[in-house]
Structures are given as C-alpha cells and as structure tokens.
Protein backbone atom coordinates (compact mmCIF):
# COMPACT_ATOMS: atom_id res chain seq x y z
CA UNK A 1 -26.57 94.98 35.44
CA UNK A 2 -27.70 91.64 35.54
CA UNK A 3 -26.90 89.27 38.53
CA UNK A 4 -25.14 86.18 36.86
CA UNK A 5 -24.92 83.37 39.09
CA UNK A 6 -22.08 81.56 37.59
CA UNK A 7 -22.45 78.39 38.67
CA UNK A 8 -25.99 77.83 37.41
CA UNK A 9 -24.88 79.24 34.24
CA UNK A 10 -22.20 76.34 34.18
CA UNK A 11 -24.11 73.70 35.23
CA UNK A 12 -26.84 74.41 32.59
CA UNK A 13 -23.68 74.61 29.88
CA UNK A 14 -22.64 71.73 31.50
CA UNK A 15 -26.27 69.58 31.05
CA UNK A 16 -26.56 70.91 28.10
CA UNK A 17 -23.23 69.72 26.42
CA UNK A 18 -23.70 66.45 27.90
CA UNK A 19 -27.16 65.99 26.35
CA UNK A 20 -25.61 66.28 23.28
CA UNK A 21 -22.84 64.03 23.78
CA UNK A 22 -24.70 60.87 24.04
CA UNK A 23 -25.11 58.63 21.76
CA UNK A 24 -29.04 57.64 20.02
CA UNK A 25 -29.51 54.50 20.99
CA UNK A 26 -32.25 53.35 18.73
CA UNK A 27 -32.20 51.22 16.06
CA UNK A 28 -33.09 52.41 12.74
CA UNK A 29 -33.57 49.03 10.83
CA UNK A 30 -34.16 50.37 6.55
CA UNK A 31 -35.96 47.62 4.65
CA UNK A 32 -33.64 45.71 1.98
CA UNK A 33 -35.28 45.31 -1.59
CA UNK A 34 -35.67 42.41 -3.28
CA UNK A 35 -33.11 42.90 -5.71
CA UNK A 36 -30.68 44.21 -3.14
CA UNK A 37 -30.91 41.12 -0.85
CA UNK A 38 -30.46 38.81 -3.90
CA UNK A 39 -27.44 40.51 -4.81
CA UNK A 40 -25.83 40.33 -0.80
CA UNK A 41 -27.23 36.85 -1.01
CA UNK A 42 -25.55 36.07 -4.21
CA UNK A 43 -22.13 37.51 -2.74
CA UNK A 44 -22.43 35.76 0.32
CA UNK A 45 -23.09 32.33 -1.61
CA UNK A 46 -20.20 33.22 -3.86
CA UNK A 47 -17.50 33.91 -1.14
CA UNK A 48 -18.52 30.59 0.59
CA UNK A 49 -18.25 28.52 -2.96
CA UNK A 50 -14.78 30.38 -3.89
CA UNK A 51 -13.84 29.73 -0.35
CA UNK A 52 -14.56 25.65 -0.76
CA UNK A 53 -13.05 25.58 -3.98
CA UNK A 54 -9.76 26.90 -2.35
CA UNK A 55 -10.07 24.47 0.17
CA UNK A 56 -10.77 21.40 -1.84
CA UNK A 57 -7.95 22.43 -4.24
CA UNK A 58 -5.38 22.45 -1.36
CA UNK A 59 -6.50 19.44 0.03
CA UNK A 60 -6.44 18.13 -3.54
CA UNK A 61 -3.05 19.21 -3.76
CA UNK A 62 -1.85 17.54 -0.64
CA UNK A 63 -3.50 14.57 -1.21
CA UNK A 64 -1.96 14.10 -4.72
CA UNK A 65 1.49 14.89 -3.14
CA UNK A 66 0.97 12.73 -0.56
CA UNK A 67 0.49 9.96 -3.10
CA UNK A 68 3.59 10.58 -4.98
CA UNK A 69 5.32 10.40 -1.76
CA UNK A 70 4.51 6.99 -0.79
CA UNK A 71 4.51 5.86 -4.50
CA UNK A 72 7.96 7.15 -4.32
CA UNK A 73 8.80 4.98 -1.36
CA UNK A 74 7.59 2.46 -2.76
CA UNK A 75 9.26 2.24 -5.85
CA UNK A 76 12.46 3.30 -3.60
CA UNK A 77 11.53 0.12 -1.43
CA UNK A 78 11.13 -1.87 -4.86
CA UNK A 79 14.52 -0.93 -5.78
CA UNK A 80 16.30 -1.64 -2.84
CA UNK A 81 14.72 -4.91 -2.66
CA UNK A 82 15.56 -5.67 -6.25
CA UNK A 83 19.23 -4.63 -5.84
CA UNK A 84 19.27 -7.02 -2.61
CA UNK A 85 18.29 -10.16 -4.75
CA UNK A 86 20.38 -9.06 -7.44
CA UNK A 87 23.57 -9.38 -4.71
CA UNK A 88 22.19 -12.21 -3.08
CA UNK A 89 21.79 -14.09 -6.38
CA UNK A 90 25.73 -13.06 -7.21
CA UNK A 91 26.86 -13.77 -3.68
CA UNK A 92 25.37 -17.15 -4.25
CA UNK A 93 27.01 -17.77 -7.61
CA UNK A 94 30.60 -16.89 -6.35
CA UNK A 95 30.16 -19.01 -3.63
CA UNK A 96 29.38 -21.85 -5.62
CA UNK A 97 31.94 -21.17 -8.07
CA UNK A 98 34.28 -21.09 -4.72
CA UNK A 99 32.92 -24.38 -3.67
CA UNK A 100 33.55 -25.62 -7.12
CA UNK A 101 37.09 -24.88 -6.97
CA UNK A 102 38.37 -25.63 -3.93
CA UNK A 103 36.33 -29.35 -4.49
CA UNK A 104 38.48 -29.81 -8.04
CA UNK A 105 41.15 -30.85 -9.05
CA UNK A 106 43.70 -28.56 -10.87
CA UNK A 107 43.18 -29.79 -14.44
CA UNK A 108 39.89 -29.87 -14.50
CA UNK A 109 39.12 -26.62 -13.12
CA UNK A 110 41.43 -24.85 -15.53
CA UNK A 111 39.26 -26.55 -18.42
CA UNK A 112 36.39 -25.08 -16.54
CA UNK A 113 37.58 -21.58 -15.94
CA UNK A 114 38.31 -21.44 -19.89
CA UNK A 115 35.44 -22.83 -20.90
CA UNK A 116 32.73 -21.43 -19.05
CA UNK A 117 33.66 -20.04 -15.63
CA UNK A 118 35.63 -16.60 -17.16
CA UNK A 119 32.26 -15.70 -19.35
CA UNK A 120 30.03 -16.51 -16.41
CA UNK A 121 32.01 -13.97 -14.58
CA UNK A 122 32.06 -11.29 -16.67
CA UNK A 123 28.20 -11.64 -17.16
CA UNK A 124 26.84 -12.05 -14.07
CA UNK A 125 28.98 -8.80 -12.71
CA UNK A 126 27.60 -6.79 -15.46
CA UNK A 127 24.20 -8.01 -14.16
CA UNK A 128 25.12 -5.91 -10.82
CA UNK A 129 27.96 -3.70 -11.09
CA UNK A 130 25.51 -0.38 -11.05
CA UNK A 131 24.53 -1.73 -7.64
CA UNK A 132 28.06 -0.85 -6.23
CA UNK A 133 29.14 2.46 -4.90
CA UNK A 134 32.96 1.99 -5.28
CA UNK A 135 32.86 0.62 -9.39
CA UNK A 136 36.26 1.14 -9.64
CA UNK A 137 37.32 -1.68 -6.88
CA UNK A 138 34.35 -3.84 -8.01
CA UNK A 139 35.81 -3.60 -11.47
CA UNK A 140 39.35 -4.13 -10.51
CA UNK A 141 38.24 -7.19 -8.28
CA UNK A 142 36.28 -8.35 -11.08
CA UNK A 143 38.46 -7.74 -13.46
CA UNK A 144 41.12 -10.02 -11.73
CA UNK A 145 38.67 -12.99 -11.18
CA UNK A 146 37.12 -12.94 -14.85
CA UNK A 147 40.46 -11.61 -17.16
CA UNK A 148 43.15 -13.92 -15.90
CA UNK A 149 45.69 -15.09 -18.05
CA UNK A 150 46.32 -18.80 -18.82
CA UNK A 151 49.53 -18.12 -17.27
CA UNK A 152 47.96 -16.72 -14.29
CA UNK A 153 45.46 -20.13 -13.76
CA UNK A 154 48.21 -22.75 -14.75
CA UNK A 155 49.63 -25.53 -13.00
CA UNK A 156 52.64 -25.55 -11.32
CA UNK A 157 54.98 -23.51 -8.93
CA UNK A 158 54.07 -22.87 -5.07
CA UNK A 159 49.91 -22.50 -6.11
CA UNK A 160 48.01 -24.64 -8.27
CA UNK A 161 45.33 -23.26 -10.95
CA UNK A 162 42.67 -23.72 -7.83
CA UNK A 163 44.56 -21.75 -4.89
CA UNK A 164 45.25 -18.69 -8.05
CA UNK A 165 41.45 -19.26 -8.57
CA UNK A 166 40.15 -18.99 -5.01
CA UNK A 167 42.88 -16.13 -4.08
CA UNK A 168 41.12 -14.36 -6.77
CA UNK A 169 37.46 -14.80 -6.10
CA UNK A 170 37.43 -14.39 -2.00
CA UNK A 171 38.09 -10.96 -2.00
CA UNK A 172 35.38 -10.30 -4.43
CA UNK A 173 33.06 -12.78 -2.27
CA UNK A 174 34.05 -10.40 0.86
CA UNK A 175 33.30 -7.15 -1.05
CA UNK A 176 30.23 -8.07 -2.48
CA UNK A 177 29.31 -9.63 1.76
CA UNK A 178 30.39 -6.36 2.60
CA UNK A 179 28.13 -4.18 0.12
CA UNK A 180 25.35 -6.44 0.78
C-alpha cells in the first residue's frame, strides 16, 4: 500500500488548479497591414463625417425653424399693428363725423348724411369689419348708422335729424373704443 498523505495531495491539486486559473497577462500586439489599417481608418473617418452631417442637418433644421418662428411673429406683429391703425383711422373718422353733427344744424346735416356721410359709412366699415370678432353686432351697429331711412334722419318730433344721427353713431364709436 502506498502511504497517501492527503493533505499534500490537496494542496498540490490545489496549486495546481490555481496555476491554471490565472489569467496571461501579456500583451500580444499582431501587426495591422496596410490595407487593413486603411480600411479601419476609412471607417473611422466615415462614422465621424456621417456623424457631422447628422449634426449639421439638425442644427440646420432648428435653425430654419427657428426662423419661421420669428418670421411668423413678425408678420403676426405686422398684422396686429396693421389692424390697430386700421381702428384707429375708423375711430378717428366716427369721431369726426360725431363732431360734425353735433356742431350742425339739422338741415344741413341731413343734406350731408344723404349726400356723402351714408356712403362714407358703409365704406370705411368694409375697410375694417374682418378686424371684429363679434361681425354680427358690428354689422347691426353699422348697419343702423349707414342704412337709415329719410324718415329715420328727418326733422321734427322730440329729436332732430342730429340727436337720430349721434344716437346712432355713439354706440358704434364705443364698440369700436372697446375692440380697440
């Protein structure tokens, strides 16, 4: 029989399986070929120009909707601007015409309504009736400044042709105050 010592025999298993177990640590470095580096070198230079051409194009992108935004504003500013002269320009005819009529006298600004005040009314509120919300009151408003009867303007009863006048153009004055 052979004497086994058991715990030499494990401790030589033991050294032996841990030999194996590590790693190699050296570097095995395997020269590239010329034609193999060009190709890495190629792929390389290709991810990098595919990867600025994405970038450019998003920056492209944002910079072009960028510009439509403000030129949008803008031409949303323009508008709004436009519309405010627009009222500003009618305010400032009504009032006039206002002036006009309470400074009259009854005759003559009958004559004046028929002759030229009714057409001037109808025009100038079809210069700015988009730039109401409400058309339907800015219609009827206008509508019972610039479509009155003869009958409706003439003199005599309570009101004279210039109180029917000026009861029908101060409400449209204070609607068109009121939208402004």
């Amino acid at each position: 029989m052979t004497n086994f010592n058991s715990n030499s025999a494990a401790a030589v298993v033991t050294n032996h399986t841990t030999q194996k177990e590590q790693p190699d640590t050296t570097w095995h470095y395997t020269k590239i070929s010329g034609p193999e580096a060009t190709i890495i070198s190629a792929f390389i230079a290709s991810v990098v120009v595919v990867s600025g051409w994405i970038v450019n194009h998003r920056q492209t992108l944002r910079s072009r909707e960028h510009t439509l935004l403000i030129e949008r504003q803008a031409r949303a500013h323009t508008e709004r601007l436009a519309r405010d002269a627009r009222l500003a320009s009618y305010e400032a005819f009504l009032l006039e015409w206002e002036q006009r009529i309470e400074r009259s006298n009854p005759v003559d600004i009958y004559e004046a309504y028929i002759r030229e005040a009714a057409a001037l009314f109808r025009s100038r509120a079809a210069e700015v009736r988009r730039d109401f919300p409400d058309r339907v009151e800015f219609n009827r408003l206008d509508d019972a400044l610039s479509r009155m009867q003869p009958k409706d303007i003439c003199i005599g009863g309570i009101h004279t042709s210039r109180d029917n006048l000026a009861n029908a153009i101060r409400p449209l004055i204070r609607y068109v105050q009121a939208a402004s």
